[in-house]
C-alpha atoms as a PDB file:
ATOM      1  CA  UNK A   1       0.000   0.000   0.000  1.00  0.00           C
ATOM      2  CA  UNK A   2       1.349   2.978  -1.233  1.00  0.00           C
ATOM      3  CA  UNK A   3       0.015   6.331   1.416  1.00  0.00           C
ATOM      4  CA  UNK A   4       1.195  10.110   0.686  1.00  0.00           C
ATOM      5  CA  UNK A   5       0.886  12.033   4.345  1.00  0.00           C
ATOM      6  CA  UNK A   6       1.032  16.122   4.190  1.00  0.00           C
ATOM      7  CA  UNK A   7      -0.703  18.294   7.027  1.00  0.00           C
ATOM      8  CA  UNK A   8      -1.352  22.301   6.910  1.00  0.00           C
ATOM      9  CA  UNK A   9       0.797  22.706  10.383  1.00  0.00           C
ATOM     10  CA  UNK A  10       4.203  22.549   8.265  1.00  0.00           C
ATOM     11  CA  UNK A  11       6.946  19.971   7.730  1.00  0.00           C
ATOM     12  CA  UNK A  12       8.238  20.467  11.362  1.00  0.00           C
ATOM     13  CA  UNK A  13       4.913  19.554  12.845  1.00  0.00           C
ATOM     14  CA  UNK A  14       4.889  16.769  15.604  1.00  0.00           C
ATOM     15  CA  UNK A  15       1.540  15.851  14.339  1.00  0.00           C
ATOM     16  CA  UNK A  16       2.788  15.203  10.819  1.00  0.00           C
ATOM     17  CA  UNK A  17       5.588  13.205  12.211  1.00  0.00           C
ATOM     18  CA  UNK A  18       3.376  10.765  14.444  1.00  0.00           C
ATOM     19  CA  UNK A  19       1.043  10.275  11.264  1.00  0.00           C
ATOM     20  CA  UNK A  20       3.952   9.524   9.168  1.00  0.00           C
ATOM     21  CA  UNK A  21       5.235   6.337  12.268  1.00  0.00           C
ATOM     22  CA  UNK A  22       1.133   4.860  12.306  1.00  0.00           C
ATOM     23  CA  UNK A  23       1.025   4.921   8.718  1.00  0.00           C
ATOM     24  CA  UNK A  24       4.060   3.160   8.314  1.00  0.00           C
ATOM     25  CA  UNK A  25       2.935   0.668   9.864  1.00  0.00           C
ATOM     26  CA  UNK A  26       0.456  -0.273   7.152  1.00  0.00           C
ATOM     27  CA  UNK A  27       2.435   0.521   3.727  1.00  0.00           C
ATOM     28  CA  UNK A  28       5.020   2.686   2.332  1.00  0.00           C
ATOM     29  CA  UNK A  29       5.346   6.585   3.413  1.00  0.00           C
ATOM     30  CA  UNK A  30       6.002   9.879   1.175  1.00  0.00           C
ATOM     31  CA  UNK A  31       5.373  12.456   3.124  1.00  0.00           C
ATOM     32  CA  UNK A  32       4.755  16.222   1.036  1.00  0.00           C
ATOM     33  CA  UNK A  33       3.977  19.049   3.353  1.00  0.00           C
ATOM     34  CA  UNK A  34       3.906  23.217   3.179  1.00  0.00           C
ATOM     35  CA  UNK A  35       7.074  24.581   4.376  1.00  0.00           C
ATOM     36  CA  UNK A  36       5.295  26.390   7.156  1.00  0.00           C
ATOM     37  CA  UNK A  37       1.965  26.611   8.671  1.00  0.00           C
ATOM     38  CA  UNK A  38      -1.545  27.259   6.199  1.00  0.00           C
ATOM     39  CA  UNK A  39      -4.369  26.468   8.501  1.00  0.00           C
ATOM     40  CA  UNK A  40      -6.968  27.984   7.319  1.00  0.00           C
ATOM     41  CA  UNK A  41      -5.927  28.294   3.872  1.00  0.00           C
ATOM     42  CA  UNK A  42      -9.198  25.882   2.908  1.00  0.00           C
ATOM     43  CA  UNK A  43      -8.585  24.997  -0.640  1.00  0.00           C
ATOM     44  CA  UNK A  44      -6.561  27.092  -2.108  1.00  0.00           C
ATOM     45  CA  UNK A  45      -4.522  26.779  -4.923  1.00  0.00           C
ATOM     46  CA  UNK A  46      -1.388  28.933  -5.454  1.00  0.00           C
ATOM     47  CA  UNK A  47      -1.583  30.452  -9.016  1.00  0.00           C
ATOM     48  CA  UNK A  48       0.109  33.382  -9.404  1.00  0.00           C
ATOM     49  CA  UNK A  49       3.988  32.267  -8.559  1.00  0.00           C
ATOM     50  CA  UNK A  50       5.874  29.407  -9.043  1.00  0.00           C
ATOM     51  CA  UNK A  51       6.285  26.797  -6.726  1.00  0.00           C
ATOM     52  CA  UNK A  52       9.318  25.324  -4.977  1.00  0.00           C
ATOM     53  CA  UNK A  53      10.181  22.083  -3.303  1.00  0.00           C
ATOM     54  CA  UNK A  54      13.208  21.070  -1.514  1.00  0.00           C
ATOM     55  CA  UNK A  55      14.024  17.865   0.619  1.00  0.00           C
ATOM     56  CA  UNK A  56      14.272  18.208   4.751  1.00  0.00           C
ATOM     57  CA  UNK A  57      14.790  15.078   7.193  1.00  0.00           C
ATOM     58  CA  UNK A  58      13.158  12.854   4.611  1.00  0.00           C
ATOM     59  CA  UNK A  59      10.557  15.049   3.545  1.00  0.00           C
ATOM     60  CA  UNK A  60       9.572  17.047   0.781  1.00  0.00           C
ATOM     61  CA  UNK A  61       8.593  20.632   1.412  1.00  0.00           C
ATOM     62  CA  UNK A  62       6.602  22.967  -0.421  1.00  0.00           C
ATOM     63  CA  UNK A  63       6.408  26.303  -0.265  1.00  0.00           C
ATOM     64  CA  UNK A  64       2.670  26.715  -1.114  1.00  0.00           C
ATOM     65  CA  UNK A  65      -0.784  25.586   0.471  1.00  0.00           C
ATOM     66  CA  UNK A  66      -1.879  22.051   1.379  1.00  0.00           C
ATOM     67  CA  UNK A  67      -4.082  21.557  -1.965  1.00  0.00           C
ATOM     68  CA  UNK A  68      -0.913  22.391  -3.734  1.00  0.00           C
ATOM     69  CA  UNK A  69       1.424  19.309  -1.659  1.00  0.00           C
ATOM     70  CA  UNK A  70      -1.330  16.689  -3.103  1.00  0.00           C
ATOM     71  CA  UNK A  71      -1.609  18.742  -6.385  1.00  0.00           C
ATOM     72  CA  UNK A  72       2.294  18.164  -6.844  1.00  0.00           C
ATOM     73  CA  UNK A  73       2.775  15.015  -5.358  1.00  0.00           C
ATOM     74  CA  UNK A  74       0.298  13.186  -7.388  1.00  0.00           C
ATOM     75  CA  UNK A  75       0.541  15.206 -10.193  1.00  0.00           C
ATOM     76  CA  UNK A  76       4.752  15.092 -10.359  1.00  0.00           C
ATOM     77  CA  UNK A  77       6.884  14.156  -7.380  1.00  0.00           C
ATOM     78  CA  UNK A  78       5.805  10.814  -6.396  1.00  0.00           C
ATOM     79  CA  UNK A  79       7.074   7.935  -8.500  1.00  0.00           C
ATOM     80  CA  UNK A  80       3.757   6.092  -8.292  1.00  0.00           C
ATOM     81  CA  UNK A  81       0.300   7.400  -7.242  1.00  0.00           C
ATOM     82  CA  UNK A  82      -0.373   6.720  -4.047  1.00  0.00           C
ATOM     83  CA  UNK A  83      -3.633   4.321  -2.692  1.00  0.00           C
ATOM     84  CA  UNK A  84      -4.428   6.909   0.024  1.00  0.00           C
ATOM     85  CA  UNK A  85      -3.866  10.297   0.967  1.00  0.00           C
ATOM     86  CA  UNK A  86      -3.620  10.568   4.939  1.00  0.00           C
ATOM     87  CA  UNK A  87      -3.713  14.793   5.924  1.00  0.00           C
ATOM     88  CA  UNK A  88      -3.046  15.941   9.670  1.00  0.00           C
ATOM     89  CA  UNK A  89      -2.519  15.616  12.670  1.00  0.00           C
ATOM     90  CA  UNK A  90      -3.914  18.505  12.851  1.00  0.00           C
ATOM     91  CA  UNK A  91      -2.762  20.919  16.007  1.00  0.00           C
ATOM     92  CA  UNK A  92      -6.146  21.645  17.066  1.00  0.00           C
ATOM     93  CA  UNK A  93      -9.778  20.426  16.130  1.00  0.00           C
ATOM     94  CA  UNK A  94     -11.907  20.098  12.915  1.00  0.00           C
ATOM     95  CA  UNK A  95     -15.050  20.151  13.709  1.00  0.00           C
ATOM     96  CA  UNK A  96     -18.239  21.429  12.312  1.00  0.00           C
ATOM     97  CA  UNK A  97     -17.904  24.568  10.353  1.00  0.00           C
ATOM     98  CA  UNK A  98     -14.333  24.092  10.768  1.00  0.00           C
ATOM     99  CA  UNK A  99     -14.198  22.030   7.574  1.00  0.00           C
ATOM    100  CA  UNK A 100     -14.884  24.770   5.193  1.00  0.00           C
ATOM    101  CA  UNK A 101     -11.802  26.746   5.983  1.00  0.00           C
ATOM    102  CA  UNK A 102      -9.481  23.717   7.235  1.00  0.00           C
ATOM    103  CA  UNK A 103      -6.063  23.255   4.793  1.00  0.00           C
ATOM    104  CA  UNK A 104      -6.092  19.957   6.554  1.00  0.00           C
ATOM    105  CA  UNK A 105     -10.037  19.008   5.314  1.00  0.00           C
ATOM    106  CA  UNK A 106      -8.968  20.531   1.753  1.00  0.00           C
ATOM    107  CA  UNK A 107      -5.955  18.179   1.255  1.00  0.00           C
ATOM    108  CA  UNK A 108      -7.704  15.085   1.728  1.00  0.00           C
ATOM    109  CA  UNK A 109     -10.481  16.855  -0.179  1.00  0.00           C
ATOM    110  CA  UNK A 110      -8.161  17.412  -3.232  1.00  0.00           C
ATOM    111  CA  UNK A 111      -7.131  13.838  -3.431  1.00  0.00           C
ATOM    112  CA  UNK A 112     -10.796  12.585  -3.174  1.00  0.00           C
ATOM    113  CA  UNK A 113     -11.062  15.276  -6.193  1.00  0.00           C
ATOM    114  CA  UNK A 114      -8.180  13.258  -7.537  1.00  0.00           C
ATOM    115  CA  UNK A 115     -10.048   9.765  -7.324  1.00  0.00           C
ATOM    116  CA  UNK A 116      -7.802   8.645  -4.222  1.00  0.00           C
ATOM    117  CA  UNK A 117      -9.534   7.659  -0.871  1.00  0.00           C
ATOM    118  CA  UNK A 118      -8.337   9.802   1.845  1.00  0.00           C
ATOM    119  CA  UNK A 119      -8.525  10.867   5.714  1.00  0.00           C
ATOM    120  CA  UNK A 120      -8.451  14.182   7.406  1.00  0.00           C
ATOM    121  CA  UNK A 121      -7.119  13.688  11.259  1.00  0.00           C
ATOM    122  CA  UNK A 122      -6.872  16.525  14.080  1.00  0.00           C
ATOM    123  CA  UNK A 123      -6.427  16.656  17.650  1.00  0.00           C
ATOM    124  CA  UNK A 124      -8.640  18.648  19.540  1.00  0.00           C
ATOM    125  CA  UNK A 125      -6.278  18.457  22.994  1.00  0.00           C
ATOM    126  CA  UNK A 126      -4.241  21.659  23.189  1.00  0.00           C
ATOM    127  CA  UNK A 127      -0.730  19.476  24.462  1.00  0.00           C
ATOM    128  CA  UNK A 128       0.327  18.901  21.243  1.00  0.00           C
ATOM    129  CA  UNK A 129       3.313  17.229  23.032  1.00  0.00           C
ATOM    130  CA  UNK A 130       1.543  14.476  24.175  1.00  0.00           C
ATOM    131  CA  UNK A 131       0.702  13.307  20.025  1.00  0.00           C
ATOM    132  CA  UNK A 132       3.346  11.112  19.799  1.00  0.00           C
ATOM    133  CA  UNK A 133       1.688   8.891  22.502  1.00  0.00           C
ATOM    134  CA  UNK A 134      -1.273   8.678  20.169  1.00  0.00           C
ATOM    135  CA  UNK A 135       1.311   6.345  17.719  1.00  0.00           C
ATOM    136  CA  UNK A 136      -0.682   3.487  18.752  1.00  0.00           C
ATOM    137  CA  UNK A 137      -4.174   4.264  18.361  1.00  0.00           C
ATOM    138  CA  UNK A 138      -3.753   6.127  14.842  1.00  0.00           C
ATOM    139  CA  UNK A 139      -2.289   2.901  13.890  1.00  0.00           C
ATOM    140  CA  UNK A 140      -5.422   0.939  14.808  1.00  0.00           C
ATOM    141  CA  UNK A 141      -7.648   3.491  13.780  1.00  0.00           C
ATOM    142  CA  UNK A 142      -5.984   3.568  10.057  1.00  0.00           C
ATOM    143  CA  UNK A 143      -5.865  -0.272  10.094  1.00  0.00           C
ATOM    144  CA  UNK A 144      -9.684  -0.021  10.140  1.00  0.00           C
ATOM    145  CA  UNK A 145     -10.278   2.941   7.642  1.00  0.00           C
ATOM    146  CA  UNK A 146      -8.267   2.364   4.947  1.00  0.00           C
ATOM    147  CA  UNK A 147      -6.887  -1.297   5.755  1.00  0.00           C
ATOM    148  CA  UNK A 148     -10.411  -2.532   4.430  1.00  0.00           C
ATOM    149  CA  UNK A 149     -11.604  -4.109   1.060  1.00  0.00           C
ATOM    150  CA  UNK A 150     -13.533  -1.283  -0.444  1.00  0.00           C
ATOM    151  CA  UNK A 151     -13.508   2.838   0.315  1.00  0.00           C
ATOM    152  CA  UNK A 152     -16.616   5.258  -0.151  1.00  0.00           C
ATOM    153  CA  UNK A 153     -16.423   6.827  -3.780  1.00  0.00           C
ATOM    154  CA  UNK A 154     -15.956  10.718  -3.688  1.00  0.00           C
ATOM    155  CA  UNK A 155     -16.125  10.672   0.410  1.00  0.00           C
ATOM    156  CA  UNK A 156     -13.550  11.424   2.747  1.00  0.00           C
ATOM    157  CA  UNK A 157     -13.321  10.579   6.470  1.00  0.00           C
ATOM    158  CA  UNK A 158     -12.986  13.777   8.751  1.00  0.00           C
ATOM    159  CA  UNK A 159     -11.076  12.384  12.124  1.00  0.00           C
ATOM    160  CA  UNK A 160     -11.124  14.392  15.278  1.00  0.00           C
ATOM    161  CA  UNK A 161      -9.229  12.652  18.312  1.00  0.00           C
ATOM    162  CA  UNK A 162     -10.600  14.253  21.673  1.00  0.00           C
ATOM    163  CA  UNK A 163      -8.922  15.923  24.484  1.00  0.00           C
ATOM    164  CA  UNK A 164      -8.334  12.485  26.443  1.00  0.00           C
ATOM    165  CA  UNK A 165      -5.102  10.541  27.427  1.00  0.00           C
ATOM    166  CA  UNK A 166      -5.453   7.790  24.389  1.00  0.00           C
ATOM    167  CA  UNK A 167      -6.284   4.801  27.125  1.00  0.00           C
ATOM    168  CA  UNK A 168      -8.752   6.960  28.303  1.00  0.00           C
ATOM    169  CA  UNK A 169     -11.124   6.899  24.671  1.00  0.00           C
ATOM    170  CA  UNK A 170     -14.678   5.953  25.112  1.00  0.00           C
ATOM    171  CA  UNK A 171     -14.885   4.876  21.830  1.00  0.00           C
ATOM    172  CA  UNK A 172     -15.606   5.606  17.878  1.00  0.00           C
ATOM    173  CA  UNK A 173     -18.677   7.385  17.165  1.00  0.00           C
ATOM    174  CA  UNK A 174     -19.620   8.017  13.423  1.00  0.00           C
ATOM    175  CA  UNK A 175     -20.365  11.467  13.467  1.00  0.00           C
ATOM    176  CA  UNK A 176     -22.489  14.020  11.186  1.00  0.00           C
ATOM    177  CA  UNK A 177     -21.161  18.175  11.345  1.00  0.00           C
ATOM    178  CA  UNK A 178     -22.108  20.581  13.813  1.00  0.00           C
ATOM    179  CA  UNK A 179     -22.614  23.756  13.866  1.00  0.00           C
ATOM    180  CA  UNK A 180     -20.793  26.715  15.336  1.00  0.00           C
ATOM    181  CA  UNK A 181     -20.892  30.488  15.577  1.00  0.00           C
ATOM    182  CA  UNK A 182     -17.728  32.768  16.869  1.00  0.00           C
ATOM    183  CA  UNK A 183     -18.121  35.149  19.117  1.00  0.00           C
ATOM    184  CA  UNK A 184     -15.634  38.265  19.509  1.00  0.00           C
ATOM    185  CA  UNK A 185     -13.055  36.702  17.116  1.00  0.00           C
ATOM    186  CA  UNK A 186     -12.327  40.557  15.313  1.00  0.00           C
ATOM    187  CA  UNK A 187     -10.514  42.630  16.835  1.00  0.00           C
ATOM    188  CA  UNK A 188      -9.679  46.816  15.690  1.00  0.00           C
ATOM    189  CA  UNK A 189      -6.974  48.329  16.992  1.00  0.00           C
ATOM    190  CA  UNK A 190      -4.004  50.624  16.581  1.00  0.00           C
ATOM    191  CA  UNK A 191      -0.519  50.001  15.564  1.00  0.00           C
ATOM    192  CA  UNK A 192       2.350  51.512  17.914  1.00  0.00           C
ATOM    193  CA  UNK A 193       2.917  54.842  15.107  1.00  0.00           C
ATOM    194  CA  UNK A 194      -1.174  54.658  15.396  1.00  0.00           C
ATOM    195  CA  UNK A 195      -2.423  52.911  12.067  1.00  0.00           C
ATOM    196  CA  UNK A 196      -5.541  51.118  12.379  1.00  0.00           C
ATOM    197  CA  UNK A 197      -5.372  47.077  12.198  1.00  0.00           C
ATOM    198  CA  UNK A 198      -7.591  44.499  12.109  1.00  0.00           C
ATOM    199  CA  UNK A 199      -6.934  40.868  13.333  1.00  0.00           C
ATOM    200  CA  UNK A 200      -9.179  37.708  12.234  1.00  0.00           C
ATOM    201  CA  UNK A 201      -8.802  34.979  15.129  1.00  0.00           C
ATOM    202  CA  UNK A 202      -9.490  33.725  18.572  1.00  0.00           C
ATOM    203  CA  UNK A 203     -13.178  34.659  20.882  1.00  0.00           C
ATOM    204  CA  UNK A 204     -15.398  32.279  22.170  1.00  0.00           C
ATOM    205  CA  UNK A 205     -17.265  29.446  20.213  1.00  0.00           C
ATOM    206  CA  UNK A 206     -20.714  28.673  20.409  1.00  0.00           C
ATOM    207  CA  UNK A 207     -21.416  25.326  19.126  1.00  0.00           C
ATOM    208  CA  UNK A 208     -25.150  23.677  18.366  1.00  0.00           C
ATOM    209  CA  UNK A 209     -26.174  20.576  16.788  1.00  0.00           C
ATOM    210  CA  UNK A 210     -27.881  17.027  16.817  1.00  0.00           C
ATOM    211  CA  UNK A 211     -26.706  13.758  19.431  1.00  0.00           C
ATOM    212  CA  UNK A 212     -24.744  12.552  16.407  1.00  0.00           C
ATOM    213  CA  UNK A 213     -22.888  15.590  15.630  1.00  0.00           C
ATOM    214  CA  UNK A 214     -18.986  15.615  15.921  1.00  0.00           C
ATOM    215  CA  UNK A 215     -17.896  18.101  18.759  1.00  0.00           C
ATOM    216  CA  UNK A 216     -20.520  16.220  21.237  1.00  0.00           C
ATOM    217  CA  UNK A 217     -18.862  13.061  20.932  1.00  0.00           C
ATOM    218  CA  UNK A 218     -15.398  15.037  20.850  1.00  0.00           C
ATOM    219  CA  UNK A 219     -16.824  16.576  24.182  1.00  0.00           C
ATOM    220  CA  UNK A 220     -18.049  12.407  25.719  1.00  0.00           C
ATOM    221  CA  UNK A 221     -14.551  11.664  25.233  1.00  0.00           C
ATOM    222  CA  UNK A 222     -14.959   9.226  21.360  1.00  0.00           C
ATOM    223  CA  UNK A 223     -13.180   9.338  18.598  1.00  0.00           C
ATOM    224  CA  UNK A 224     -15.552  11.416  15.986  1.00  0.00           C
ATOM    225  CA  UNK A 225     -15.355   9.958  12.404  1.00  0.00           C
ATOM    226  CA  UNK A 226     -17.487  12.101  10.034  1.00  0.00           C
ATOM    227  CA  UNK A 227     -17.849  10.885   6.402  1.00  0.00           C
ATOM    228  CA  UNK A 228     -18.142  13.880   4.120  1.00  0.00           C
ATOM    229  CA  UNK A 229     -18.809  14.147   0.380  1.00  0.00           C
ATOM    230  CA  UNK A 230     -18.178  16.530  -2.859  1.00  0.00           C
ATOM    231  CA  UNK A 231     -21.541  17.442  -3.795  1.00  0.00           C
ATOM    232  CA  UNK A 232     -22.672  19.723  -1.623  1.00  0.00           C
ATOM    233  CA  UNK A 233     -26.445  20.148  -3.433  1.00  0.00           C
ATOM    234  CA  UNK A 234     -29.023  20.450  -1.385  1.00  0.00           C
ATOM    235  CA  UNK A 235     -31.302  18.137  -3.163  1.00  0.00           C
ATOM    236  CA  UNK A 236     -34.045  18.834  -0.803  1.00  0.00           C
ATOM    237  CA  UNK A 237     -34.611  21.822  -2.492  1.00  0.00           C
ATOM    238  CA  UNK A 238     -34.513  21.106  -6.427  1.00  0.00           C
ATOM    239  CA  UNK A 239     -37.959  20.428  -6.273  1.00  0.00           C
ATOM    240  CA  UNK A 240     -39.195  23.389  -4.508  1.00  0.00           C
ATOM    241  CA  UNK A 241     -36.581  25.967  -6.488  1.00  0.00           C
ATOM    242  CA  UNK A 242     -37.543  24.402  -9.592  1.00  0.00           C
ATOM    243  CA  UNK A 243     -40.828  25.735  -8.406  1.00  0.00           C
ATOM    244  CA  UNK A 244     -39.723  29.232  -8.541  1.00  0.00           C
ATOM    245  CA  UNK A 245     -39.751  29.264 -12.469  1.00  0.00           C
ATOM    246  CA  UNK A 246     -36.773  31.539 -12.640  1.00  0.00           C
ATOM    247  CA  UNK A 247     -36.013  33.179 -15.948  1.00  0.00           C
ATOM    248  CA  UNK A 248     -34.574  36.282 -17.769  1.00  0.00           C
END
């Protein structure tokens, strides 16, 4: 089994590294990752310079997003296309809405794009010095996931490991997305020679959503496995818009 790992945390990432150890466990490893961090780069392509890649401790690094490590690897620097894409761990949580601006989400996204199964993992824990002790379970969890006959066609598996020490798990729970809302996340404010700045990032979260959905079972302590999918039509609808008889 052939598996290409690359994260949006950056080559130097501990997360990357421990993904890199399970996964060797179940084939051979190429890992292609950004040369520093892109979260929250979603899917972006980089279009308007060339890109560059180098080696570094047995990876090669990219100076561009996430979607463009699977665009190139696939697409040029691998010597044979890989079975499965494997994207993470992410340094913090994907959950919910967080899948719509994840760099994480969008690699495994673009190789789904690309017709190879993939995974998207994060940890939701804060310690990210405590990932390497999650070797073990990523193994087993992997061994299940992509160690099977068959793989969803155009899905890809969103993984979010909770806040626990990994004997402590409750479980796997197969999860659908919540929902959540930022509060006090923008912030305006002044420079020291007193220009005006604004600065995306950090607030409170407010979080709804159903029994199954992701962050609760992140919050009980399980495992969340999501299964998401490229067509995001909301076929519920057609019938109803059709309705509308739109025209010019």
């Amino acid at each position: 089994m052939r598996i290409l790992v690359t994260n949006d945390d950056g080559y130097l990432a501990d997360g990357l590294r421990v993904l890199a150890r399970a996964a060797g466990r179940l084939g051979d490893v190429n890992v292609v990752a950004p040369d520093r961090e892109q979260s929250a780069t979603s899917h972006s392509l980089t279009l308007h310079y060339p890109l560059r890649v180098r080696s570094a401790d047995g990876v090669m690094v990219v100076d561009g997003t996430p979607t463009d490590c699977v665009v190139l690897a696939v697409g040029e620097l691998l010597a044979q296309r890989p079975d499965f894409v494997l994207s993470g761990v992410n340094h913090g949580a994907n959950l919910g809405d967080d899948v719509l601006y994840s760099g994480t989400v969008a690699a495994a996204m673009e190789a789904t794009i690309l017709g190879i199964p993939s995974v998207a993992l994060s940890f939701t824990g804060r310690d990210r010095d405590e990932l390497h002790r999650w070797e073990d379970v990523l193994a087993a969890l992997l061994q299940q996931l992509i160690g099977r006959s068959s793989f969803p066609k155009e899905t890809l598996f969103n993984v979010n490991l909770p806040a626990v020490e990994p004997d402590a798990i409750a479980g796997i729970r197969v999860t659908t997305l919540g929902r959540r809302a930022y509060v006090g996340s923008l912030t305006r404010a002044a420079d020291p020679n007193g220009r005006e700045y604004f600065w995306i990032g950090g607030g409170e979260s407010k979080w709804w959503g159903s029994d199954e959905s992701d962050f609760r079972a992140v919050h009980d302590g399980y495992i969340s496995v999501t299964p998401l999918h490229l067509d995001l039509t909301n076929y519920g609808l057609l019938e109803e818009i059709g309705q509308w008889r739109l025209s010019l």
